[in-house]
Protein backbone atom coordinates (compact mmCIF):
# COMPACT_ATOMS: atom_id res chain seq x y z
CA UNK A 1 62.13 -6.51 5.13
CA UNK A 2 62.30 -9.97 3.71
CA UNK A 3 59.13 -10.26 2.78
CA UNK A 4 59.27 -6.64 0.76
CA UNK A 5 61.72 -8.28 -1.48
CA UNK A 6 59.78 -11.40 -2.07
CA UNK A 7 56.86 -9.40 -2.75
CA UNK A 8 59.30 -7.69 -5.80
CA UNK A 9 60.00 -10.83 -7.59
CA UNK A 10 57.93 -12.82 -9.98
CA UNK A 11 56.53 -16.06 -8.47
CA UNK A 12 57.77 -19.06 -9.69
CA UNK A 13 55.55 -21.80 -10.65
CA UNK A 14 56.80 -25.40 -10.51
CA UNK A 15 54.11 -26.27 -13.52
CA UNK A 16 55.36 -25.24 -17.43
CA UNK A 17 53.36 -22.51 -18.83
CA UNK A 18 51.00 -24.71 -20.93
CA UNK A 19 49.60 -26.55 -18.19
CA UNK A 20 49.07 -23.38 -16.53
CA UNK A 21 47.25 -22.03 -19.58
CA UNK A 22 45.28 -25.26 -20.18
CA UNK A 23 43.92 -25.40 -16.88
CA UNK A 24 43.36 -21.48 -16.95
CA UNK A 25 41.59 -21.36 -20.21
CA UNK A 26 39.60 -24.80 -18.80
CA UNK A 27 38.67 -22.92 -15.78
CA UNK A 28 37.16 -20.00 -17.46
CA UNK A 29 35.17 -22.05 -19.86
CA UNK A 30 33.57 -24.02 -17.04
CA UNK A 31 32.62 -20.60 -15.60
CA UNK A 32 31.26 -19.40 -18.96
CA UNK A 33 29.46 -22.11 -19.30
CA UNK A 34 28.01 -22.38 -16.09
CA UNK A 35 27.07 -18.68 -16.22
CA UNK A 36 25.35 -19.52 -20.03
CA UNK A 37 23.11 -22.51 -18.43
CA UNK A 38 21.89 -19.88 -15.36
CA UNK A 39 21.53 -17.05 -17.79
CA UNK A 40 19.15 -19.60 -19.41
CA UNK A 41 17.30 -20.68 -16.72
CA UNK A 42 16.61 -17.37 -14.94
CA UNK A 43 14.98 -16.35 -18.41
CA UNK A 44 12.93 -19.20 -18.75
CA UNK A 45 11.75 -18.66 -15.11
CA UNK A 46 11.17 -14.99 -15.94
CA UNK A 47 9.07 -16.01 -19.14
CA UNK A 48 7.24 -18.92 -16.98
CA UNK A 49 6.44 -16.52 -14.29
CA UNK A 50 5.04 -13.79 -17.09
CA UNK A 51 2.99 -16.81 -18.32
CA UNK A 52 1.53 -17.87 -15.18
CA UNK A 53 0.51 -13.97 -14.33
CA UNK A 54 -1.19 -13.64 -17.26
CA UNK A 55 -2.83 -17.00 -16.61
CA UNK A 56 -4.08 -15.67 -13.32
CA UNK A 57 -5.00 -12.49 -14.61
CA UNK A 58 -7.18 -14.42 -17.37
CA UNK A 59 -8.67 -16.57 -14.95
CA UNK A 60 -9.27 -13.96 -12.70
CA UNK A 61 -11.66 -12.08 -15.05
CA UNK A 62 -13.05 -14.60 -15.95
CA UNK A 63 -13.87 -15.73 -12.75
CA UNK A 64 -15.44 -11.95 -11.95
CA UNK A 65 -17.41 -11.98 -15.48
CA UNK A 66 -19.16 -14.96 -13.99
CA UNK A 67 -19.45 -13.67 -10.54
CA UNK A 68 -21.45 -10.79 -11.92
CA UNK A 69 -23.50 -13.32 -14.03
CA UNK A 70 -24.85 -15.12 -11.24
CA UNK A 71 -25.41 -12.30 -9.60
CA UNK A 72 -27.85 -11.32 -12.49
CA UNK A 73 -29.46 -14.57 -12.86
CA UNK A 74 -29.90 -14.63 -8.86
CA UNK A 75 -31.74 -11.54 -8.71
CA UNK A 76 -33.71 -12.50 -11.87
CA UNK A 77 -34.64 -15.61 -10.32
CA UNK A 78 -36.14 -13.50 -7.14
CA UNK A 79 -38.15 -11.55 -8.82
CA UNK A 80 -39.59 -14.36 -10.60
CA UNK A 81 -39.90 -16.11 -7.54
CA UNK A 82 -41.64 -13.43 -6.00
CA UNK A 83 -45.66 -13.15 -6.52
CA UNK A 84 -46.74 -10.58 -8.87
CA UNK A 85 -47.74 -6.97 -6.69
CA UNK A 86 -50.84 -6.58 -9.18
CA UNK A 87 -52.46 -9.81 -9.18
CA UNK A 88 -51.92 -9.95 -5.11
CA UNK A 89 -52.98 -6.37 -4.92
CA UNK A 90 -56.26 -7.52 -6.88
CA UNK A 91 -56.59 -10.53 -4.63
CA UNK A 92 -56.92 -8.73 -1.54
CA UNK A 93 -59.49 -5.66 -3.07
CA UNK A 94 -61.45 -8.60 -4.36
CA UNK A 95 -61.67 -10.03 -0.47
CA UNK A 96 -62.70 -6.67 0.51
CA UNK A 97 -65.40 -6.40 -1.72
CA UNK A 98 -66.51 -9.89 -1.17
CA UNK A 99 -66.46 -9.53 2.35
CA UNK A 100 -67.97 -6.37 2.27
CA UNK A 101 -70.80 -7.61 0.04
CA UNK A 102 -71.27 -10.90 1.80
């Protein structure tokens, strides 16, 4: 039951009031402020991480636009590589009549 009545009365602080206030009202701007600077740096880290996906998305097409370029010039490239069907279609009829003639 001793503890019920303690409980009831005001505490009493052994510091005056304005050193209770000053390091109160010192307290809470230290948290403020420390809340302002991570407020700050979680949006810069929100606006670096926006940049850096549109970065990748940039690069990305990019990277596909020339993906689908060489694949063009590739397949150009074989079909200039590869011999003409006329000429070697005429090549071989000419054999055959040579041979046949010969």
């Amino acid at each position: 039951m001793a503890t019920s009545s303690q409980q009831d009365e005001p505490v009493q602080y052994q510091s005056p009031r304005r050193v209770q206030v000053w390091f109160l009202s010192r307290s809470r701007r230290r948290w403020k402020q420390k809340y302002q600077q991570l407020k700050q740096e979680a949006k810069r880290l929100r606006n670096r991480v926006a940049d850096v996906t549109k970065s990748r998305e940039k690069w990305r097409a990019e990277v596909e636009q020339l993906r689908q370029q060489l694949q063009r010039c590739e397949e150009e490239l074989a079909t200039l590589k590869a011999p003409p069907i006329q000429a070697e279609a005429k090549k071989k009829s000419a054999a055959r009549l040579v041979g046949a003639a010969g």
